[in-house]
N, C-alpha and C. Protein backbone atom coordinates (compact mmCIF):
# COMPACT_ATOMS: atom_id res chain seq x y z
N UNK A 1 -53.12 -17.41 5.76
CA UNK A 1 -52.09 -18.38 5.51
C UNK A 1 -51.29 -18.01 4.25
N UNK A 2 -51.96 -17.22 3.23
CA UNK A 2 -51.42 -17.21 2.13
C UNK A 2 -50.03 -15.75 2.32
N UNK A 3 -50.62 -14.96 2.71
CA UNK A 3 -50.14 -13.68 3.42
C UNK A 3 -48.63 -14.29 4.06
N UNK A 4 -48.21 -15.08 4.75
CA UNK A 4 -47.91 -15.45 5.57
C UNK A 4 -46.91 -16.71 4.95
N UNK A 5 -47.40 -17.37 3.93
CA UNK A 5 -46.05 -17.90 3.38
C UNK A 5 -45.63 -16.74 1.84
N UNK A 6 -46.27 -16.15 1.38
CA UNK A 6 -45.78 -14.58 1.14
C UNK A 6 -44.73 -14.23 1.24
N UNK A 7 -45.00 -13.61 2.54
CA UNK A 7 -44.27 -12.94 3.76
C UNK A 7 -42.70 -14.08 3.77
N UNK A 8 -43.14 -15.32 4.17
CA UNK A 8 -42.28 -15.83 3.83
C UNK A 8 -41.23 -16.41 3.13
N UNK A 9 -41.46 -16.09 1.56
CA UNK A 9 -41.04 -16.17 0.74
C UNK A 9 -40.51 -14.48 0.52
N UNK A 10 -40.84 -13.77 0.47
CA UNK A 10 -40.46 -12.48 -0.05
C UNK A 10 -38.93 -12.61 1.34
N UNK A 11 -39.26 -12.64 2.25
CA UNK A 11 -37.74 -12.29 3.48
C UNK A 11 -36.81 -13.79 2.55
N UNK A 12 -37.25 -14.69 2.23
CA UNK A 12 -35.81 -15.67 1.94
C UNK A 12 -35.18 -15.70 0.66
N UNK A 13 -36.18 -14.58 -0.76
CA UNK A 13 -35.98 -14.41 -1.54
C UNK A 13 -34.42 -12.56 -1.51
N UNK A 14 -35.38 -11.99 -0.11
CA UNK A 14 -34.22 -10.57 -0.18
C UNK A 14 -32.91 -11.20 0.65
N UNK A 15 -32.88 -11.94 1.28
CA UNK A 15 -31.98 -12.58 1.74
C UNK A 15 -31.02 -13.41 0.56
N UNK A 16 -31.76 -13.96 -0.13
CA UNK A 16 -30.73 -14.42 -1.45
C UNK A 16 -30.51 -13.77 -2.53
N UNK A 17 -31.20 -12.18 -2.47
CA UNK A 17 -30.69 -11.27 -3.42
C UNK A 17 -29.67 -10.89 -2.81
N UNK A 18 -29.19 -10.58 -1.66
CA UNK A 18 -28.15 -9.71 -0.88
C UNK A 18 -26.78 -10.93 -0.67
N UNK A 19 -27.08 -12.23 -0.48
CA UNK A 19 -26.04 -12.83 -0.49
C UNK A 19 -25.65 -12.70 -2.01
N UNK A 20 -26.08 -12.88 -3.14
CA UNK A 20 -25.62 -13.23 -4.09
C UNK A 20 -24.83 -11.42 -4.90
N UNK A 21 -25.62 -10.81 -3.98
CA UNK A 21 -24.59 -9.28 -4.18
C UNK A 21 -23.43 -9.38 -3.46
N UNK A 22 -23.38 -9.44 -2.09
CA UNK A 22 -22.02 -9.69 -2.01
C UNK A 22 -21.19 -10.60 -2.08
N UNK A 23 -21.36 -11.94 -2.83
CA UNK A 23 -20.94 -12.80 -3.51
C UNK A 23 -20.27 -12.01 -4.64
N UNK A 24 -21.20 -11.52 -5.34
CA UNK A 24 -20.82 -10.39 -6.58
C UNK A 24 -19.86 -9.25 -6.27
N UNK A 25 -19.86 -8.60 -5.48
CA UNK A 25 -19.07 -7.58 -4.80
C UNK A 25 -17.53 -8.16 -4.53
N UNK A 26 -17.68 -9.61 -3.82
CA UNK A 26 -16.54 -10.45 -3.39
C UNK A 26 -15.68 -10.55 -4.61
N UNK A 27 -16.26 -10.75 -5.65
CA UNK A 27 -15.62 -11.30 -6.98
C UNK A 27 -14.98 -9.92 -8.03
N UNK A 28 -15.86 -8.98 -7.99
CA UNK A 28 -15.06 -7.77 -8.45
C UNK A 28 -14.22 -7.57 -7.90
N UNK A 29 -14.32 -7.15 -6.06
CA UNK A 29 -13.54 -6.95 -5.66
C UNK A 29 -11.70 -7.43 -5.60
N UNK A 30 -11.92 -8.61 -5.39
CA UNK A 30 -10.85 -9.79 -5.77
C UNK A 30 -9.99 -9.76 -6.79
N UNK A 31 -10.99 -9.56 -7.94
CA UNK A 31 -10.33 -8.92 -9.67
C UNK A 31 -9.77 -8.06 -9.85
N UNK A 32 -9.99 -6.87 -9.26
CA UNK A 32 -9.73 -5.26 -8.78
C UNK A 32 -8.57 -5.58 -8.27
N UNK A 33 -8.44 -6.52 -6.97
CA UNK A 33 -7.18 -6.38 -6.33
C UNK A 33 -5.90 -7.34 -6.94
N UNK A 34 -6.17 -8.29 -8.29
CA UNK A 34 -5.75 -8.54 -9.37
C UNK A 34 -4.96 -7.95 -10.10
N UNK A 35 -5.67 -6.93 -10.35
CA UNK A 35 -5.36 -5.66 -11.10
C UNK A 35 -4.66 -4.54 -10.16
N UNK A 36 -4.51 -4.56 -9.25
CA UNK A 36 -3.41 -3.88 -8.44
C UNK A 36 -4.51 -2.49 -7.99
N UNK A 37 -5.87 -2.47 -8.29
CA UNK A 37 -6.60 -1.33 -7.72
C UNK A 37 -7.33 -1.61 -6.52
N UNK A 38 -6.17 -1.24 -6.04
CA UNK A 38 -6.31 -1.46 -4.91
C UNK A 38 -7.20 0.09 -4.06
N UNK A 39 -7.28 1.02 -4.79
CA UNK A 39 -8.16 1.61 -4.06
C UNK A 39 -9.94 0.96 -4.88
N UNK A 40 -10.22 1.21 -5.35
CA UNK A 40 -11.60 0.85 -6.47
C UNK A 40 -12.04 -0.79 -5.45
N UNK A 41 -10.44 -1.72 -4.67
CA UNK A 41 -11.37 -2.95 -4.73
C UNK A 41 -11.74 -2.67 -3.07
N UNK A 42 -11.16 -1.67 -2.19
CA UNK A 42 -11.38 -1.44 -0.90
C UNK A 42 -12.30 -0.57 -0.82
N UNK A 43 -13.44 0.06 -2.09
CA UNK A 43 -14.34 0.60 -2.59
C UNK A 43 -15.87 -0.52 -2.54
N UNK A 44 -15.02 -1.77 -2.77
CA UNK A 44 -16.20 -2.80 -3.21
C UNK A 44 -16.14 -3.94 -1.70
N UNK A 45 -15.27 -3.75 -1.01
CA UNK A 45 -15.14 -4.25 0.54
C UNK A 45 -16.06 -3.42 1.19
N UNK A 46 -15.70 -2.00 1.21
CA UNK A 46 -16.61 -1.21 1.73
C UNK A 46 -18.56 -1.55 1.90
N UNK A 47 -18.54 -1.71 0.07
CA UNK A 47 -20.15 -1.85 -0.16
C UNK A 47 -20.55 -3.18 0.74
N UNK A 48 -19.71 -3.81 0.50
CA UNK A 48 -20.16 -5.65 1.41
C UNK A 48 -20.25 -5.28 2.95
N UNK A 49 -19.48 -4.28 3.40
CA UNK A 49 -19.95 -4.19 4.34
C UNK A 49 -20.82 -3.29 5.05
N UNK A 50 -21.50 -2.43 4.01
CA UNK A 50 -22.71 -1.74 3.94
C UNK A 50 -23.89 -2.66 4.08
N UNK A 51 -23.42 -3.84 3.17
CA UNK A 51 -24.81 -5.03 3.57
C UNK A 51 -24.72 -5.70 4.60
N UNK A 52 -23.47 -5.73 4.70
CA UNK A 52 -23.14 -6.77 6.08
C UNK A 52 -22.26 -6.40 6.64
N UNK A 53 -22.40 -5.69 7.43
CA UNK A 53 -21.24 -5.01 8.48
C UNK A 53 -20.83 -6.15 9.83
N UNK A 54 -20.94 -6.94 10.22
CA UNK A 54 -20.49 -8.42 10.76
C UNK A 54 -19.38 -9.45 9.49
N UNK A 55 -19.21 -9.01 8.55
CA UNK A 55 -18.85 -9.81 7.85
C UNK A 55 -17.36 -10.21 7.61
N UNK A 56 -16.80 -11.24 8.24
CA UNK A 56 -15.02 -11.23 8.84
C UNK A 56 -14.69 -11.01 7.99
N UNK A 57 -14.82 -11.53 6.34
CA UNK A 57 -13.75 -11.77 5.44
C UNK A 57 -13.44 -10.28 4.84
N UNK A 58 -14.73 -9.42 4.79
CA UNK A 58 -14.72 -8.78 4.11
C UNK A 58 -13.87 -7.38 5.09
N UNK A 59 -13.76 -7.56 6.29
CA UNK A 59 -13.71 -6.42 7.92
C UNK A 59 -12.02 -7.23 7.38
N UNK A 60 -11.60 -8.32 6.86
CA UNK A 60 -9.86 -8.48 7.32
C UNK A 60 -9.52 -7.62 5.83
N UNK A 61 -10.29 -7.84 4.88
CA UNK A 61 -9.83 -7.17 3.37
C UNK A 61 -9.60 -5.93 4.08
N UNK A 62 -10.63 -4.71 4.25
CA UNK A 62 -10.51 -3.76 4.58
C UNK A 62 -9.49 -3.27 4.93
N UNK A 63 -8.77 -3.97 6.31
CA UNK A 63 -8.26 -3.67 7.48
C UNK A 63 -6.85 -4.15 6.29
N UNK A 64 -6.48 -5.09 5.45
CA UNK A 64 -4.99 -5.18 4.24
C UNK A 64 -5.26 -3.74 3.44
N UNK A 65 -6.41 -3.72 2.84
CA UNK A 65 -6.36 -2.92 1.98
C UNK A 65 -5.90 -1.20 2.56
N UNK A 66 -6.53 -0.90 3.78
CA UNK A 66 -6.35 0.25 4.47
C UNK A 66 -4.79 0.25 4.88
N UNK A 67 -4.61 -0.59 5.20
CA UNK A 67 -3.04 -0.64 5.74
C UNK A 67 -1.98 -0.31 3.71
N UNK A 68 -2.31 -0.99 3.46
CA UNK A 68 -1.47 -1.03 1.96
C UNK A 68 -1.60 0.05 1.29
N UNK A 69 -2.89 1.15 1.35
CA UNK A 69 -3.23 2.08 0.52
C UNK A 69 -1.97 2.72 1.38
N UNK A 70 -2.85 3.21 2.87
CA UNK A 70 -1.73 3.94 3.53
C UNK A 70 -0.24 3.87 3.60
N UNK A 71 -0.03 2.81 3.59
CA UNK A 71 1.41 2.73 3.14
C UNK A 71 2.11 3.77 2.07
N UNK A 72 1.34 3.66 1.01
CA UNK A 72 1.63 4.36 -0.28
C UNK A 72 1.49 5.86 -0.20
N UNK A 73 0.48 6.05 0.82
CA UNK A 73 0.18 7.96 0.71
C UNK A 73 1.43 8.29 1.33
N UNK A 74 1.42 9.90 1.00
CA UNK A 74 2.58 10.18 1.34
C UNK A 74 1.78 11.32 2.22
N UNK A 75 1.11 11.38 2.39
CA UNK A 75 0.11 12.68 3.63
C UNK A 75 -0.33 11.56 4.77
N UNK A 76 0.76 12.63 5.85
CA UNK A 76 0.71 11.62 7.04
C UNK A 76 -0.65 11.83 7.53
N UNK A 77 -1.43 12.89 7.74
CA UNK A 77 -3.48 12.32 8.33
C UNK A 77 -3.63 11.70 7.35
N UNK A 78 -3.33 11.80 6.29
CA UNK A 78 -4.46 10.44 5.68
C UNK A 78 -4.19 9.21 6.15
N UNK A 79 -2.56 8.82 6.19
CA UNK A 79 -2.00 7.61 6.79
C UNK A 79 -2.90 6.71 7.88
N UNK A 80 -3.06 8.46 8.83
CA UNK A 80 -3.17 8.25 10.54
C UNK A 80 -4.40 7.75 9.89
N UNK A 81 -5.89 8.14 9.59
CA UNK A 81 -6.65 7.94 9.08
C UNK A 81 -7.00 6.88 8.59
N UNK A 82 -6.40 6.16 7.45
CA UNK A 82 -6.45 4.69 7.08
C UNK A 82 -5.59 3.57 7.80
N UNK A 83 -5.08 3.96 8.83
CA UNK A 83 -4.73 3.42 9.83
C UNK A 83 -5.30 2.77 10.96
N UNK A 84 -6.20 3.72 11.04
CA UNK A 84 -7.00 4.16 12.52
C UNK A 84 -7.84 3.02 12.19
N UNK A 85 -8.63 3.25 11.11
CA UNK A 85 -9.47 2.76 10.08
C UNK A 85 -8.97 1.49 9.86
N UNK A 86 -7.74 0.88 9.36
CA UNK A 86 -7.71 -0.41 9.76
C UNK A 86 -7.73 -0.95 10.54
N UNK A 87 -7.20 -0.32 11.99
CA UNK A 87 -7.21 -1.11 13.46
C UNK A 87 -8.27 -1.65 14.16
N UNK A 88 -9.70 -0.33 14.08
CA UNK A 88 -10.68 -0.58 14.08
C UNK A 88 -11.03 -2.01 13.56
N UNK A 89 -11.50 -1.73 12.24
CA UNK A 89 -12.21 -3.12 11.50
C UNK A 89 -11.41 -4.43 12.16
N UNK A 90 -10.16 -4.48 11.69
CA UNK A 90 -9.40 -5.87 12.78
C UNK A 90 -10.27 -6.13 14.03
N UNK A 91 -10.00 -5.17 14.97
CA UNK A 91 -10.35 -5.47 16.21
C UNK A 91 -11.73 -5.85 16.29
N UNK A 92 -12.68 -5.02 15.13
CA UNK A 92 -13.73 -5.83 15.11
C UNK A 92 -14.01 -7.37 14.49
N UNK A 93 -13.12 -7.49 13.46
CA UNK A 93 -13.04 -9.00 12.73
C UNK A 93 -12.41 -9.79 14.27
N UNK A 94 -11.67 -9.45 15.06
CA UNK A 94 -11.09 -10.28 15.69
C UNK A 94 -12.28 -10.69 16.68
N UNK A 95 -13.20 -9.66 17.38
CA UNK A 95 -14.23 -10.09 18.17
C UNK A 95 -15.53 -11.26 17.47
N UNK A 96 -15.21 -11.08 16.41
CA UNK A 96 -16.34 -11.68 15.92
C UNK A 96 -16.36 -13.32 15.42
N UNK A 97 -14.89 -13.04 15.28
CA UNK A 97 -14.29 -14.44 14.95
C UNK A 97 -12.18 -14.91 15.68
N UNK A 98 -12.93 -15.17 16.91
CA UNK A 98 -11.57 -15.01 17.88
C UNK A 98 -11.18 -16.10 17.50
N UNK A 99 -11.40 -17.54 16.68
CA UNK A 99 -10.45 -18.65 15.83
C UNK A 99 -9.85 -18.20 14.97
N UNK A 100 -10.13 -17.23 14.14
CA UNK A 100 -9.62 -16.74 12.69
C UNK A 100 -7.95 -16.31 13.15
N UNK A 101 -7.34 -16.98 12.21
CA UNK A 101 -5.82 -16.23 12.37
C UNK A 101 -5.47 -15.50 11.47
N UNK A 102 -6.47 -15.18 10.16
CA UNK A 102 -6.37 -13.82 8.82
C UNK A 102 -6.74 -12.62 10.28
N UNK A 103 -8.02 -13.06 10.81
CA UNK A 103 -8.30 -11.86 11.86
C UNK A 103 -6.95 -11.06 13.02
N UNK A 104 -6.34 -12.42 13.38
CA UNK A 104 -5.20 -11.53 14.35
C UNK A 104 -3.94 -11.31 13.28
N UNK A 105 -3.81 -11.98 12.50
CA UNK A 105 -2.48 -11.38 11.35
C UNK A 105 -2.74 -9.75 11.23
N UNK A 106 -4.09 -10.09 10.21
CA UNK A 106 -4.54 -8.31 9.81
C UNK A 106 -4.53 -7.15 11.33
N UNK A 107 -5.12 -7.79 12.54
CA UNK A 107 -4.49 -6.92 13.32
C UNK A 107 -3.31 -6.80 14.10
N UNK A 108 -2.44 -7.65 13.96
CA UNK A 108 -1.23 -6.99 14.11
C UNK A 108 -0.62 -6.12 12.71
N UNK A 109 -0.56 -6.22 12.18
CA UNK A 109 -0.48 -5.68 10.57
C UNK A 109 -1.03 -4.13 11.17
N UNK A 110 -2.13 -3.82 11.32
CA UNK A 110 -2.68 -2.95 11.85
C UNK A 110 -2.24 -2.10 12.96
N UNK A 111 -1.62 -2.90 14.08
CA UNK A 111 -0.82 -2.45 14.54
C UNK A 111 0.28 -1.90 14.81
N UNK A 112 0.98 -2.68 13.57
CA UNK A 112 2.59 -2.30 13.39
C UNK A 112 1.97 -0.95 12.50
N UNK A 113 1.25 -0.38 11.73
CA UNK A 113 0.70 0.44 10.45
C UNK A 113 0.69 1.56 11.90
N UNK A 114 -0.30 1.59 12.77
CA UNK A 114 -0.12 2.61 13.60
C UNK A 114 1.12 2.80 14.36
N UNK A 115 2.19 2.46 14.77
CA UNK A 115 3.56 2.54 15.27
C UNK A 115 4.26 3.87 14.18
N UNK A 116 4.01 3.83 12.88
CA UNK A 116 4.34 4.85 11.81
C UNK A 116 3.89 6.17 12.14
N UNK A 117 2.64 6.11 12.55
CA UNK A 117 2.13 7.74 12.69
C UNK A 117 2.01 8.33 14.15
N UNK A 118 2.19 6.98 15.01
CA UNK A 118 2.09 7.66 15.94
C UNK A 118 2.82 8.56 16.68
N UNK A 119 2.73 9.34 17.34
CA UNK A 119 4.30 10.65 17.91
C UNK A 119 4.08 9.85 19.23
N UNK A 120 3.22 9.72 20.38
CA UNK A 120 3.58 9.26 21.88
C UNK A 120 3.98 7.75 21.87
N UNK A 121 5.36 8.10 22.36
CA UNK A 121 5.88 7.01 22.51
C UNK A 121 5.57 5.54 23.29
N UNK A 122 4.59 6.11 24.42
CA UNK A 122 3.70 4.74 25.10
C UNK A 122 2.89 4.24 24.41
N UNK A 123 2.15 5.25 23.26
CA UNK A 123 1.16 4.35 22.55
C UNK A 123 2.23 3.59 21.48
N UNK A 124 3.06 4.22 21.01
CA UNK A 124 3.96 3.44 20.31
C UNK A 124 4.14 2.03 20.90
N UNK A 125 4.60 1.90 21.95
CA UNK A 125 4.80 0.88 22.62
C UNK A 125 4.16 -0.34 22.40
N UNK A 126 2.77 0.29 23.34
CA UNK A 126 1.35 -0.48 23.57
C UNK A 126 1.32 -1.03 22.14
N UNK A 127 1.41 -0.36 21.15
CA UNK A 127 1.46 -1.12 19.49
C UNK A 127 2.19 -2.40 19.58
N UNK A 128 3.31 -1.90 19.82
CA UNK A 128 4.33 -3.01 19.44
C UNK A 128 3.98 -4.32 20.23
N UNK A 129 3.68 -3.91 21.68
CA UNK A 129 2.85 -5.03 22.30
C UNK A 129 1.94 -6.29 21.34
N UNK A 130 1.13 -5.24 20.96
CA UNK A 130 -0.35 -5.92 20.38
C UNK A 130 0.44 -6.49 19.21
N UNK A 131 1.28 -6.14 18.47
CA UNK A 131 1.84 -6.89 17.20
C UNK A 131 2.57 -8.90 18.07
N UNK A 132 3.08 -8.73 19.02
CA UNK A 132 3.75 -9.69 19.45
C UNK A 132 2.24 -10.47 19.99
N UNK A 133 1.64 -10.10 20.57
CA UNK A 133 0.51 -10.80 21.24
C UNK A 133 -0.46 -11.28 20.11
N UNK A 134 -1.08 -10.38 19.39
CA UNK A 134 -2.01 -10.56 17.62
C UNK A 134 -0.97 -11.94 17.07
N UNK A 135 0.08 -11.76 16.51
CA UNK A 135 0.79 -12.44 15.93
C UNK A 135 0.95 -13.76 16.24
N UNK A 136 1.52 -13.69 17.56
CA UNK A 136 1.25 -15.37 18.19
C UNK A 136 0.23 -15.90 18.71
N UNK A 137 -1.17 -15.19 18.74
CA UNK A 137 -2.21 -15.52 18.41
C UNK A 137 -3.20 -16.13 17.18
N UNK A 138 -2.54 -15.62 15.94
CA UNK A 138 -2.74 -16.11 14.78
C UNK A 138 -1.75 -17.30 14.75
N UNK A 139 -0.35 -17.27 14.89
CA UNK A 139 0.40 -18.53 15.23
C UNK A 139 -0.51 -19.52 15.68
N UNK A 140 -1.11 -19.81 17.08
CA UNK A 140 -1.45 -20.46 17.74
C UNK A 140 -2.33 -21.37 16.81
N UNK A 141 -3.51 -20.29 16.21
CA UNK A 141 -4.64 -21.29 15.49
C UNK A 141 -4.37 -21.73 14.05
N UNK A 142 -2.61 -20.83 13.45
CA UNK A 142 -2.29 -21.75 12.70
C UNK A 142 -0.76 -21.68 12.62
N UNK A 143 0.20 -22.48 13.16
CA UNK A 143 1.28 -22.35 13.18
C UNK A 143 1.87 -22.00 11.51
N UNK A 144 1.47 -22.00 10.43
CA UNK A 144 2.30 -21.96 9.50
C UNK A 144 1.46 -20.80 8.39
N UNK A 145 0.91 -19.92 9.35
CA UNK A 145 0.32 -18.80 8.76
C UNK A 145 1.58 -17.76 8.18
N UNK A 146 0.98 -17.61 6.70
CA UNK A 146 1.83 -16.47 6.46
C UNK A 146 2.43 -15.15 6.75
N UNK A 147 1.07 -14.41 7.08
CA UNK A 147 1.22 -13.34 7.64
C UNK A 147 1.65 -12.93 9.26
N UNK A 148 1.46 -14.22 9.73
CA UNK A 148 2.07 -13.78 11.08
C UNK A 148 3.48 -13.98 11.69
């Protein structure tokens, strides 16, 4: 019995070491992007989602921050790259949380970001699609969303 609330105590104690890290992670991060470092705070998104790779808020940061870095490079694979890389994470924030309208903003955002690098013009397209569909999808669950 003793073993056994132990056991039980040790899993609810690593469980509230790891929330209160990426609690901690959340808050640098945030400060970082304060401070306009914006690569260093998509550094500390990253780690949160090393602990928690399910984690929406931190999968929509990513998916701004990847889009915004890329913006700025001027080397189109890296672009394609932190592009790719944002569309991904969206599409995963969007499965995970299909109410969220930060989730379909950031992926249309994501979308329009790949329309830039892409050369075939159907996938071009298919982008522009997903920006009109993402968008008034985030509309829907909040008509007076910013980003969409």
């Amino acid at each position: 019995m003793k073993k056994l609330v132990l056991g039980i105590i040790s899993i609810t104690f690593a469980f509230y070491v790891q929330a209160q890290d990426i609690n901690t992670l959340f808050k640098e991060a945030s400060n970082l992007e304060l401070k306009f470092k914006d690569d260093e705070a998509l550094v500390k998104y990253n780690q949160i989602l090393a602990l928690d790779e399910n984690n929406v808020k931190a999968l929509i940061k990513v998916t701004e921050l990847s889009c915004a870095t890329g913006a700025r490079n001027k080397d189109v694979n890296a672009k394609k790259v932190l592009f790719t890389t944002a569309l991904k994470y969206a599409q995963k924030a969007v499965s995970l949380a299909n109410n969220n309208a930060d989730a379909y903003a950031a992926l249309a955002t994501a979308n329009g970001k790949m329309t830039e690098v892409e050369t075939d013009k159907k996938l071009v397209v298919a982008y522009v699609k997903e920006i009109k569909i993402n968008a008034d999808n985030a509309l829907s669950i909040n008509a007076n969303h910013a980003l969409a």
